[in-house]
Each structure stands twice: as structure tokens, then as C-alpha cells.
Protein backbone atom coordinates (compact mmCIF):
# COMPACT_ATOMS: atom_id res chain seq x y z
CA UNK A 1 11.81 -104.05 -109.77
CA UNK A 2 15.47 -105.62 -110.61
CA UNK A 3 18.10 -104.46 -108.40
CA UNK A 4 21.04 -104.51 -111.13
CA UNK A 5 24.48 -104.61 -108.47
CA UNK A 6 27.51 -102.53 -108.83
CA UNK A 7 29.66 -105.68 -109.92
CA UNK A 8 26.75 -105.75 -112.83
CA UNK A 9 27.03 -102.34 -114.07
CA UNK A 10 30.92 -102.27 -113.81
CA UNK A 11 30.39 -105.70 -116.39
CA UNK A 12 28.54 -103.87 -118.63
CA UNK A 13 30.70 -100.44 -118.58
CA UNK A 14 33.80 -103.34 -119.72
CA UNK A 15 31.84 -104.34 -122.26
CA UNK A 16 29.96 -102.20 -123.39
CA UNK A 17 32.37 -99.03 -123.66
CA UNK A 18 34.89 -101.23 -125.75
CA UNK A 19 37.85 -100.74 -122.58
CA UNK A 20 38.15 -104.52 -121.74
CA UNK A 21 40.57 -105.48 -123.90
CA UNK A 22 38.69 -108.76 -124.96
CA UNK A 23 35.54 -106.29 -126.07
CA UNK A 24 37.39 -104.07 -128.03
CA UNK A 25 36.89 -102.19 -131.00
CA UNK A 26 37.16 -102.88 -134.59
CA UNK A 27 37.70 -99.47 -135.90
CA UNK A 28 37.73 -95.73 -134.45
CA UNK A 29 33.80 -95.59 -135.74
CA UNK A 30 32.87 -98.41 -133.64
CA UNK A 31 35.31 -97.38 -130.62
CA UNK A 32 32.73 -93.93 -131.00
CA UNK A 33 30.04 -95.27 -131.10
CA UNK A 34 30.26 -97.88 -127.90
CA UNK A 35 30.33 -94.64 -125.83
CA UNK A 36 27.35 -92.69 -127.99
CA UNK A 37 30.49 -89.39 -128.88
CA UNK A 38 33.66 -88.35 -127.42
CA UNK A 39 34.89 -85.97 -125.36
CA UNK A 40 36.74 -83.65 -127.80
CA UNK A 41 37.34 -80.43 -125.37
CA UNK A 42 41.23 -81.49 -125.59
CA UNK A 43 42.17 -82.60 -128.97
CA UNK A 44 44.42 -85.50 -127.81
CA UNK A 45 42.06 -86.97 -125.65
CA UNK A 46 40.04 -88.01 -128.69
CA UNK A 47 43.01 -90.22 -130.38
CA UNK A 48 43.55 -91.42 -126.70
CA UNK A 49 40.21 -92.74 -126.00
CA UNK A 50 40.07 -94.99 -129.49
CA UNK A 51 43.73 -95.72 -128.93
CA UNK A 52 42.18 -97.12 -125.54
CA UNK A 53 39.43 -99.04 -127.45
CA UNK A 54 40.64 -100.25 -131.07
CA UNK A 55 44.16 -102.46 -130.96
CA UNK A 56 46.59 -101.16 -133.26
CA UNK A 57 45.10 -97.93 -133.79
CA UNK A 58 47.41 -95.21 -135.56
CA UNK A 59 47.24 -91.31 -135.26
CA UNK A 60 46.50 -91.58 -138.83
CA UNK A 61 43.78 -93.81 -139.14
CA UNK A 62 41.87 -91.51 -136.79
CA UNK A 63 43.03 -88.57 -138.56
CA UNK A 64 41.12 -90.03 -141.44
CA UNK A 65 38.62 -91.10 -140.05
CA UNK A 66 38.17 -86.96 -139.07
CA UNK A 67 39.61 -85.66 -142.14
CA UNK A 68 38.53 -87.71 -144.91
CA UNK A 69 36.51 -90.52 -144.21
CA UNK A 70 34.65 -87.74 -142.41
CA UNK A 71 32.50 -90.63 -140.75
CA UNK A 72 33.44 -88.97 -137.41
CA UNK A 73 32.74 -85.34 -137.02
CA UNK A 74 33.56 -81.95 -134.36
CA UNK A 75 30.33 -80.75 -132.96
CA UNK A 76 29.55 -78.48 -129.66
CA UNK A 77 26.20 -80.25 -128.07
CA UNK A 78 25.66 -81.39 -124.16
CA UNK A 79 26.87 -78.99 -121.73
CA UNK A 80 28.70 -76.71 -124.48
CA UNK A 81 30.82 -79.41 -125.00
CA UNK A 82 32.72 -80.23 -127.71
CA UNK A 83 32.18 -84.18 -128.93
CA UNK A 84 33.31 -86.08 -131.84
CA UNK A 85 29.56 -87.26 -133.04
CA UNK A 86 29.35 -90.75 -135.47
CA UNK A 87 28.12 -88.88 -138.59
CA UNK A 88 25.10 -90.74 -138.26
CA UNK A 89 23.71 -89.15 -135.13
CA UNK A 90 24.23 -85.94 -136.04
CA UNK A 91 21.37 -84.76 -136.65
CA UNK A 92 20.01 -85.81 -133.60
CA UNK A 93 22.79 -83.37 -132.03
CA UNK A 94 21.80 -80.41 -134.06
CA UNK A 95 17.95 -80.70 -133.38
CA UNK A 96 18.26 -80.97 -129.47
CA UNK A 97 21.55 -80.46 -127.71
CA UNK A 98 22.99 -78.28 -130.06
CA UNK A 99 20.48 -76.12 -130.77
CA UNK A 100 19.64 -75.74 -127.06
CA UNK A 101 23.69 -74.77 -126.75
CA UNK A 102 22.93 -72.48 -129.97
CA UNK A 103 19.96 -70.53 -128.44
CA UNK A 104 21.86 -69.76 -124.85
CA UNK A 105 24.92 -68.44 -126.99
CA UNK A 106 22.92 -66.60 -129.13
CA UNK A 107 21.41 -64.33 -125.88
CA UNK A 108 24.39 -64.32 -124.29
CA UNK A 109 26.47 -62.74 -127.32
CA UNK A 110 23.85 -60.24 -128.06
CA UNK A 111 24.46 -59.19 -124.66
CA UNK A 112 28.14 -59.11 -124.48
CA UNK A 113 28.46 -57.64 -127.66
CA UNK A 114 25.69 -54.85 -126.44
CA UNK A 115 27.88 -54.25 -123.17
CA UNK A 116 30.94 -53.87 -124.55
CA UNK A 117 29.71 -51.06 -126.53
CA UNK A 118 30.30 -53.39 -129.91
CA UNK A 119 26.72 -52.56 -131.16
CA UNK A 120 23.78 -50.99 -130.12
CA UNK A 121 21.50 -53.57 -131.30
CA UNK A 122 23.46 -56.69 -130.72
CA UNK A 123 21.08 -59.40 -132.31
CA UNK A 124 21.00 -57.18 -135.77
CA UNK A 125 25.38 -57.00 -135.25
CA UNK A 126 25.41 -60.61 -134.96
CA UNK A 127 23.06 -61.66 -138.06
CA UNK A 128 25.22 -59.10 -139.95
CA UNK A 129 28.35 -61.09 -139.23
CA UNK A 130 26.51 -64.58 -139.55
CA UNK A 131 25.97 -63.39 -142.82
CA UNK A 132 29.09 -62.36 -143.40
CA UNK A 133 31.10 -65.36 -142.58
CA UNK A 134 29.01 -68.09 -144.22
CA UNK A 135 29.61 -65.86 -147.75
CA UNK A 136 33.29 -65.77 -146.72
CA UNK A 137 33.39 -69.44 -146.07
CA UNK A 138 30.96 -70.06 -149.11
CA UNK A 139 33.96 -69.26 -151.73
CA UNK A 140 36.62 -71.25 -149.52
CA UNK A 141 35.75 -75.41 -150.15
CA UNK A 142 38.69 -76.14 -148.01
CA UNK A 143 37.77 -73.36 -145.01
CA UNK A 144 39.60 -70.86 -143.08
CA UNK A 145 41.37 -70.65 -140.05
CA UNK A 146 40.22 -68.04 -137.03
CA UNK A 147 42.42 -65.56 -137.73
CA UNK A 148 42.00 -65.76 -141.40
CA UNK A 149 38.54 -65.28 -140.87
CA UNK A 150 39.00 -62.39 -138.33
CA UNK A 151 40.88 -61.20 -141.26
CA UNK A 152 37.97 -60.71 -144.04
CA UNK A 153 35.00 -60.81 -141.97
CA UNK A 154 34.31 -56.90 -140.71
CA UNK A 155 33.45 -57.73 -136.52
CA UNK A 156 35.22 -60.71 -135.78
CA UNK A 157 38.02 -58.55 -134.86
CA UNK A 158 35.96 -56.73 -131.93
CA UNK A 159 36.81 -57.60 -128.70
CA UNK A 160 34.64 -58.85 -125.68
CA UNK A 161 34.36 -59.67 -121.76
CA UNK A 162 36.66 -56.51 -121.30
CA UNK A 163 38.91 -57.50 -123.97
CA UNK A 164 39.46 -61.14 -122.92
CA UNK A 165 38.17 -62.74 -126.48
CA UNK A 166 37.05 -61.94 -129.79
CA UNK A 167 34.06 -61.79 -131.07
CA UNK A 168 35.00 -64.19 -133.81
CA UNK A 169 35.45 -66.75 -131.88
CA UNK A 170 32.01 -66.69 -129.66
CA UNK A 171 30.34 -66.32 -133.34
CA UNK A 172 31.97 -69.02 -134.35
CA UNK A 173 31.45 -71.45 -131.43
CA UNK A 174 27.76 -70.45 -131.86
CA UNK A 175 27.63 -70.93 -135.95
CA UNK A 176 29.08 -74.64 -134.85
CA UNK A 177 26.24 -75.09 -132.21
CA UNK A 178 23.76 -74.52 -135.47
CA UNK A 179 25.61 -76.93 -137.55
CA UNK A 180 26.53 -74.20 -140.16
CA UNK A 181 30.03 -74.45 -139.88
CA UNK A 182 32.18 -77.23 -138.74
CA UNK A 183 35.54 -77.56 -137.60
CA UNK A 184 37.50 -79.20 -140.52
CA UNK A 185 40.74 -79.61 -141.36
CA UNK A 186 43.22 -79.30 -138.59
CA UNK A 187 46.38 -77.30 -139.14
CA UNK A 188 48.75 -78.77 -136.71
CA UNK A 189 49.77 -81.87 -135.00
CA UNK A 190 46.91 -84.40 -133.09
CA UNK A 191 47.71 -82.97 -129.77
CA UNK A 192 46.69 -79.31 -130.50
CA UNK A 193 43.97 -77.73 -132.19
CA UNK A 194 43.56 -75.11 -134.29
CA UNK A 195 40.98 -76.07 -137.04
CA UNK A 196 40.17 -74.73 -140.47
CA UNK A 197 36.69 -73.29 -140.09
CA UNK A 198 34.40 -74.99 -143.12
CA UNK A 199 30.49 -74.94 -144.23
CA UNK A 200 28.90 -78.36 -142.82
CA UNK A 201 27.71 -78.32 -146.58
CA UNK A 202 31.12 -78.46 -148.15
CA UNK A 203 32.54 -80.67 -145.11
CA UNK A 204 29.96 -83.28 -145.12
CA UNK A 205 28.05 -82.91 -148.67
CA UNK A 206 24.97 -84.60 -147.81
CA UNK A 207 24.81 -83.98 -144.51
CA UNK A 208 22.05 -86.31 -142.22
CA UNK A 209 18.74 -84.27 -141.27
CA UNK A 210 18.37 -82.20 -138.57
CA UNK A 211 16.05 -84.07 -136.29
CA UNK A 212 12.89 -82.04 -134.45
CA UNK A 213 13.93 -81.71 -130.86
CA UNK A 214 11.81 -84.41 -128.90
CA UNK A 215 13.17 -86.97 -131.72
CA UNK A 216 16.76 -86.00 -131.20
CA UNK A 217 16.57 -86.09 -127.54
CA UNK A 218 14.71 -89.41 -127.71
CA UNK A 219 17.80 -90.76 -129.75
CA UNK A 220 20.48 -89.62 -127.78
CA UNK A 221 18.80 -91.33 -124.65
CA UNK A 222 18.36 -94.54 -126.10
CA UNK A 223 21.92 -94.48 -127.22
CA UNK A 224 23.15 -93.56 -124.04
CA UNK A 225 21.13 -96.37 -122.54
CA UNK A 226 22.34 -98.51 -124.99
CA UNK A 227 26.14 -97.93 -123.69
CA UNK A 228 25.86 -96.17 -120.33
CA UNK A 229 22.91 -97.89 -118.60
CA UNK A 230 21.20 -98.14 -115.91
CA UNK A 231 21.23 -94.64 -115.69
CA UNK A 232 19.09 -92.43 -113.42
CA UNK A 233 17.34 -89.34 -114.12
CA UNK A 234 20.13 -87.40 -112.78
CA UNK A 235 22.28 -88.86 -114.67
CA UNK A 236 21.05 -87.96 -117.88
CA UNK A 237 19.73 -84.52 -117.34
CA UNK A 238 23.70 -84.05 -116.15
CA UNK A 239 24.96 -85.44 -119.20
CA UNK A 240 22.48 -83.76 -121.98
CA UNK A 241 22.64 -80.69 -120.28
CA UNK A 242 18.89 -81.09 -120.80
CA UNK A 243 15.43 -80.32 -118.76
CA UNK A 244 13.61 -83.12 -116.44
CA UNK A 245 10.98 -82.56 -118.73
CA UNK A 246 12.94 -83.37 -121.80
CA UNK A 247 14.30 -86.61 -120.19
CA UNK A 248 11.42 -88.11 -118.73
CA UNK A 249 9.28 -87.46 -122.38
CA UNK A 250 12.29 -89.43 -123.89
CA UNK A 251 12.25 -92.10 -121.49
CA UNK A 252 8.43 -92.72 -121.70
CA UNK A 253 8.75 -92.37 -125.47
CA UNK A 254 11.70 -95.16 -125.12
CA UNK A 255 9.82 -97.63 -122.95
CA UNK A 256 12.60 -97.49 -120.28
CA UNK A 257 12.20 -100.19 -117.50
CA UNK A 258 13.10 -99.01 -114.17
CA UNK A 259 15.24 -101.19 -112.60
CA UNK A 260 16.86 -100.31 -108.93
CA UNK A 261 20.82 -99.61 -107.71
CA UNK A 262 22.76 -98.12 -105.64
CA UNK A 263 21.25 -97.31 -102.37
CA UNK A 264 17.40 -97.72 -103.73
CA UNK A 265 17.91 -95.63 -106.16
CA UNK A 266 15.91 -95.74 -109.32
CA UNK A 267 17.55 -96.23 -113.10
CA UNK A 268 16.28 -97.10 -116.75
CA UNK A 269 17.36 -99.47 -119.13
CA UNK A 270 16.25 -100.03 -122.62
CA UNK A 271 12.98 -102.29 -122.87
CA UNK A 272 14.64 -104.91 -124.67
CA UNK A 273 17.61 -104.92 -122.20
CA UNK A 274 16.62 -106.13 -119.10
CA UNK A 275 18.80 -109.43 -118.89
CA UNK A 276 21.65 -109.40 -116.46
CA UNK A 277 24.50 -108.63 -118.00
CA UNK A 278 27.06 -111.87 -117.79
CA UNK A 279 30.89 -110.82 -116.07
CA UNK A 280 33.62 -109.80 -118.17
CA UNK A 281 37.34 -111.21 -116.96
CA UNK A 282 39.29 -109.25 -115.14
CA UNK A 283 40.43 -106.04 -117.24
CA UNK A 284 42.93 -102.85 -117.13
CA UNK A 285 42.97 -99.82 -119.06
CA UNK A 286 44.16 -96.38 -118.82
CA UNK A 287 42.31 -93.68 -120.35
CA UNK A 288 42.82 -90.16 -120.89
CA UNK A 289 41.68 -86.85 -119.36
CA UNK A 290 37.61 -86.10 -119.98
CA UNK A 291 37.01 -89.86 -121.31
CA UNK A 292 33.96 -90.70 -121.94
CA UNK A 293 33.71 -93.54 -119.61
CA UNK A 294 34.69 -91.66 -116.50
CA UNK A 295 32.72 -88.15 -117.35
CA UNK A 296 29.29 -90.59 -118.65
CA UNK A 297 27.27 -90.39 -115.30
CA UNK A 298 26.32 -87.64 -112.19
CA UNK A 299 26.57 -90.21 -109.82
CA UNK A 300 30.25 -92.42 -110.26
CA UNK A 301 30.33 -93.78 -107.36
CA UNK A 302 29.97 -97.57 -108.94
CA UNK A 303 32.95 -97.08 -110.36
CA UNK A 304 34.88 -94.90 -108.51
CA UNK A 305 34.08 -94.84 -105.55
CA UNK A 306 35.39 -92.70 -102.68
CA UNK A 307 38.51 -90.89 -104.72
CA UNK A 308 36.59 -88.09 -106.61
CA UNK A 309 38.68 -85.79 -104.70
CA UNK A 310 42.06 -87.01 -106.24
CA UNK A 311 41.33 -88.07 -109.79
CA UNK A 312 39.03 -84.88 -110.68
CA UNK A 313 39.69 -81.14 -111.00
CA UNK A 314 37.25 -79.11 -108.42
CA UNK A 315 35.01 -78.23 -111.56
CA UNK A 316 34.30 -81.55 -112.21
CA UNK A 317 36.66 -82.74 -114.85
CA UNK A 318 38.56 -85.58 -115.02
CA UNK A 319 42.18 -86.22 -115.32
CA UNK A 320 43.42 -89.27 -116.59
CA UNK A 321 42.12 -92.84 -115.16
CA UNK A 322 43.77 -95.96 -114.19
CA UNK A 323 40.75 -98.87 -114.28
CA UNK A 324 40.66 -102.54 -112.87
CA UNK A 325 37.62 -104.81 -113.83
CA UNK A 326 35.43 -101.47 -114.13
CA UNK A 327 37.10 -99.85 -110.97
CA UNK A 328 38.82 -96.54 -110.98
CA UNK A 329 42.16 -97.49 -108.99
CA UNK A 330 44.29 -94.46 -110.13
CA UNK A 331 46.05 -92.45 -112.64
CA UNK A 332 48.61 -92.23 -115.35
CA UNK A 333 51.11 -89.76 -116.30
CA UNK A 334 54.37 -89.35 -118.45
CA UNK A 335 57.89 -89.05 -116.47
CA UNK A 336 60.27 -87.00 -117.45
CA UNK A 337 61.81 -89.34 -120.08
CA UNK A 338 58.05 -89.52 -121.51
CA UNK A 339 57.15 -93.37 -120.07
CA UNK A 340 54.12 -93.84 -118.83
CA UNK A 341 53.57 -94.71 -115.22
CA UNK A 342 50.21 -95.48 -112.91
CA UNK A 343 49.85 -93.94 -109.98
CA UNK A 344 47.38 -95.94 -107.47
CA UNK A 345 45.04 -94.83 -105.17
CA UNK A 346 44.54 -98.40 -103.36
CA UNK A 347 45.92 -101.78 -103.19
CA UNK A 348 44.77 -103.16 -105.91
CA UNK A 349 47.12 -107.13 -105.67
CA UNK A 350 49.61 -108.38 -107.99
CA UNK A 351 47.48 -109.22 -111.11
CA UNK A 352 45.93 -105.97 -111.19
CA UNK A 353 49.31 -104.20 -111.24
CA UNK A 354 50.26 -106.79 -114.03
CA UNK A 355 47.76 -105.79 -116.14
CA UNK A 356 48.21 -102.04 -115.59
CA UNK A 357 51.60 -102.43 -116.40
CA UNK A 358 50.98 -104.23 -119.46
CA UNK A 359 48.43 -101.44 -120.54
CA UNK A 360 51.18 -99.00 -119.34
CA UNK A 361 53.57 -100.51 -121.89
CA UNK A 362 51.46 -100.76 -124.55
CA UNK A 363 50.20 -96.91 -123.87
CA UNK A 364 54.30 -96.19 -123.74
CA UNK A 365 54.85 -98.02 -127.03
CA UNK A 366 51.83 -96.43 -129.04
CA UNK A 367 52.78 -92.19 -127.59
CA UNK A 368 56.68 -92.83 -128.76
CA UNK A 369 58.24 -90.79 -126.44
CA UNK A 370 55.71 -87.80 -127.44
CA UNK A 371 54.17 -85.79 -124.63
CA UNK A 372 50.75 -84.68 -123.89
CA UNK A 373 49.60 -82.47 -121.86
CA UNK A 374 46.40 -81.15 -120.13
CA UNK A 375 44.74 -77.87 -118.65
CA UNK A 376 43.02 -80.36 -116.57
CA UNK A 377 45.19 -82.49 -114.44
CA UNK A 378 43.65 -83.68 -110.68
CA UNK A 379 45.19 -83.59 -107.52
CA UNK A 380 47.00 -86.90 -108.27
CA UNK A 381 48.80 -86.34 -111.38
CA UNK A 382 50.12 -83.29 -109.58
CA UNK A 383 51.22 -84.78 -106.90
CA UNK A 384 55.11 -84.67 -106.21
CA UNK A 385 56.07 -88.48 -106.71
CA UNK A 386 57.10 -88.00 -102.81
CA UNK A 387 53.98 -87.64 -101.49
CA UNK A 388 52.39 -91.00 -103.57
CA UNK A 389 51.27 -93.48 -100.64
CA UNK A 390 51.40 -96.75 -103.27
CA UNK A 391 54.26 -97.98 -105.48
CA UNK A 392 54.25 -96.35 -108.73
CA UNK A 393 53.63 -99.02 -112.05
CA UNK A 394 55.56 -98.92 -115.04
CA UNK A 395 55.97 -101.29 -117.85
């Protein structure tokens, strides 16, 4: 069994995932697709992570590439997570992930809805206002916003968890998680979102096939090998939010090879991606909060090693990431004039903290003095600038 090395998979993770600047991007689709979908749980980290991948990149190209190009679409899947999906795996999404999301939200509104004395029959309530908003939505092309819909659609208005939420907007999440609505058009600015709500028929047209479930699942796995690989088990049940059993009949469907790393640990590549992987030149980049590339495996610790603790929230999240040659060295945040600044969590030498600083500026250059912010900063960008125990980098 190969033994593929930590200095191996960091090469591949450079290349691969589009962040070494040589390897970048050609568009937002292809930026996408070199890390299978994007975190989309914060709005801006989505024009971040391609701003991170495709040189030049404007707000607006992505925002067409969302809104009317429509070749890169909203959709809950893994882990009730929100992702911006290629259109053309899509269907894979609906048929596996997102349906398995759609089925758990399902039971658990029927409940809620039950308990908070909303219905007595919760699962007839909820196919009542199904009904109801897709006949709403039918006669509105262009879609509706949350509280429009709240609005016309008898329900939405009810209130759940004690009062915390509205029903309209668990029925909602769960119509996206069956790919019968989508979140469309946005009505603000990149850095917030508050969507129109839209049929996937009327946003998409012809929208791709809904794949069974063992044929989705096998197609998000290869993909994943494709960009994130090796990978272990662990790793991908973590990521699809999936079953062992579900894995391991995509795997053997696949082929995978087991190869070895870590500590003898086993992994999988793709059977026709076995070679070792040639190094990439010494990189930077700086990407933002939940990016794909630090969220993409269970175990990190080829990548970042020992500073979990610092550079993610206690639930797991990530805040942004500072990266040398596939190495997660530190952070970046905004000062108070807006600039962008790294904050280190090792040594890293003097051409390191070139590059970050060039990546800083061009980061700087690209935001124009507009701020973005985060309900999921780590321990690090909170830090008082006091406390920092390496020399700050700025362009």
C-alpha cells in the first residue's frame, strides 16, 4: 500500500483546490468546482473563496454567475449546510444529501409544529402549507421574499421552539432540501442575505435529474476524491453527513485504492489517481471563514496541524485562514481603517511573510475599504492585537 506523505497531500490541496496562485482558476465555475461546492452558510464567504481562486474576479461576475448565468446554484445538502452546487451536480445533491437533510427536517417540523400546539396532526399542517407556498410561488416567476411569503401563505406566520422562529422559515429550509424551491434573487448587497424565494422550475428551467440515492452519493465521493483526496472513511462520512454504509458502497462502487497516511492510517484515492502528485512552489493565500479547503476533512491535521484551538470556533467552524505551501500559519482580519492584516500563529521566515503580504494587498485592493463580518470568528481573530505573540503582516 502507498504511503502518500503530508508534504504530498499539502501539493495536491495547492493544486488541486485552485489556492496556489500558479493553479488558479479561470472562472467562478471552475474556482467551484476544484473544491466539489462551497460553503455558502455566510453569504460573503462565497465571493471570498472564488475571489481566493480566480484572478481578477469582480463581485459582479459572481453575482452572475448566481443570478443569471445561474450555472452556480444555493442548495442545503451535507450536514444541513448550505453550498453553492455547479449546476451540473445537482442532482446528485437532491437524490442523496439533500434528501437525507429533507427527511430529518421533515420529522423534526412535524414535531415542533405538534408541540407548540400549531397543529394537531403536524405532517397533514405541513403538506397543507407545502401546498400552499409552491401555488403562491407558482404565479410569482421572479419569487418572493420570507416575509412576503409569510404574508400570503396562511401558517408561515406561526411561531416555533417557544417563539424563537417561524414556521416559514423551517418550511422553507426544508422545501430547499427537496429542491422545490431555491433561493434566487438576492435583495441586498453580497455580504448579506436575504433571498427571493423561487420554484427550482422557474429558477433553473430545465433543471438536471434528480439522481437515485446510491448514484448521487457515488458522485459526490468521486468528486470529492477528485479534489480532496486521500481521504479516509472518517473523513467523508464527516463531510456528507452520510452513513458508513453509504460511504463504503460508494467507494467499492468507485474502485477507490487504499493508499496509507498519517500515522498508518488508511485513505482512498480514485483508481486512476494513484501517481504521486509532483510539488507545487511555494504558495500563500488567505481565505475566508467556512472555506472549503479548511472545513474539507475530519482529520486536518496535514494541514494544520496543532492550532485547531485558535483558528476554529469550539463547534467546529472555521474563521478565516492564513496558508503557506498548504500549511495553515494563521489568520486575517480587517483593522479599523478596513486593511487587511495576517495574524501568525508560527514563524513562518521572510518569504512566507512576503507572500502573505502580497496576498494581503491584493485581498485589501479587491474588498475596497468594505467590511465583512462573521458570526464565526476563532480565538485568534478575537484576540486583542496585545496579546498576538508574532508580528502582525500587512501589505
Amino acid at each position: 500500500m502507498r504511503q502518500v506523505s503530508d508534504d504530498e497531500r499539502r501539493a495536491r490541496l495547492g493544486r488541486r483546490h485552485a489556492v496556489a496562485p500558479v493553479h488558479r482558476a479561470p472562472d467562478a465555475a471552475g474556482a467551484t468546482r476544484s473544491v466539489v461546492a462551497l460553503h455558502a452558510t455566510e453569504p460573503a464567504t462565497v465571493h471570498l473563496s472564488l475571489q481566493a481562486r480566480v484572478e481578477g474576479l469582480g463581485t459582479g461576475e459572481v453575482d452572475r454567475a448566481l443570478h443569471d448565468e445561474r450555472s452556480l446554484v444555493r442548495q442545503l445538502a451535507m450536514r444541513r449546510t448550505l453550498f453553492v452546487f455547479p449546476r451540473d451536480l445537482l442532482g446528485a445533491a437532491w437524490g442523496s444529501a439533500s434528501a437525507r437533510v429533507a427527511a430529518t427536517e421533515r420529522a423534526r417540523l412535524v414535531k415542533d409544529v405538534e408541540s407548540a400546539g400549531v397543529a394537531a396532526d403536524g405532517a397533514r399542517w405541513l403538506d397543507g402549507v407545502r401546498a400552499g407556498v409552491l401555488e403562491v410561488l407558482g404565479a410569482e416567476p421572479e419569487g418572493l421574499t420570507a416575509l412576503d411569503l409569510r404574508q400570503r401563505v396562511p401558517g408561515l406566520e406561526a411561531r416555533l421552539g417557544g417563539g424563537a422562529t417561524y414556521a416559514g422559515s423551517r418550511v422553507l429550509t426544508w422545501l430547499g432540501a427537496r429542491a422545490e424551491v431555491v433561493r434566487g434573487h438576492s435583495t441586498t448587497h453580497w455580504r448579506q442575505s436575504r433571498p427571493r424565494w423561487t420554484l427550482t422550475g422557474h429558477w433553473l428551467g430545465d433543471p438536471p435529474p434528480t439522481c437515485g440515492s446510491a448514484e448521487g452519493y457515488v458522485e459526490l465521493v468521486r468528486r470529492w476524491l477528485l479534489r480532496f483526496g486521500p481521504g479516509t472513511e472518517a473523513d467523508l462520512v464527516w463531510w456528507l453527513g452520510a452513513t458508513k454504509g453509504a460511504v463504503r458502497a460508494s467507494l467499492a462502487a468507485l474502485g477507490a485504492v487504499e493508499v496509507g497516511v498519517g500515522a498508518g492510517e488508511r485513505a482512498y484515492l480514485l483508481p486512476d489517481d494513484v501517481e504521486e502528485e509532483a510539488p507545487v512552489e511555494p504558495w500563500a493565500a488567505l481565505l475566508p471563514v467556512l472555506d472549503p479547503t479548511a472545513m474539507g476533512w475530519r482529520q486536518r491535521d496535514f494541514h494544520l496541524g496543532p492550532h485547531q484551538p485558535r483558528l476554529f470556533d469550539r463547534n467546529g467552524n472555521a474563521g478565516t485562514t492564513a496558508w503557506w505551501s498548504g500549511r495553515v500559519v494563521g489568520c486575517w482580519v480587517q483593522d479599523g481603517d478596513g486593511a487587511v492584516e495576517v495574524r501568525l500563529v508560527e514563524d513562518v521566515g521572510a518569504e512566507a511573510r512576503a507572500g502573505l503580504a502580497r496576498e494581503a494587498a491584493r485581498l485589501g485592493d479587491w474588498l475596497d475599504g468594505q467590511r465583512v463580518g462573521t458570526v464565526y470568528p476563532s480565538p485568534l481573530m478575537r484576540a486583542d492585537p496585545a496579546d498576538l505573540t508574532h508580528p502582525v503582516v500587512r501589505a
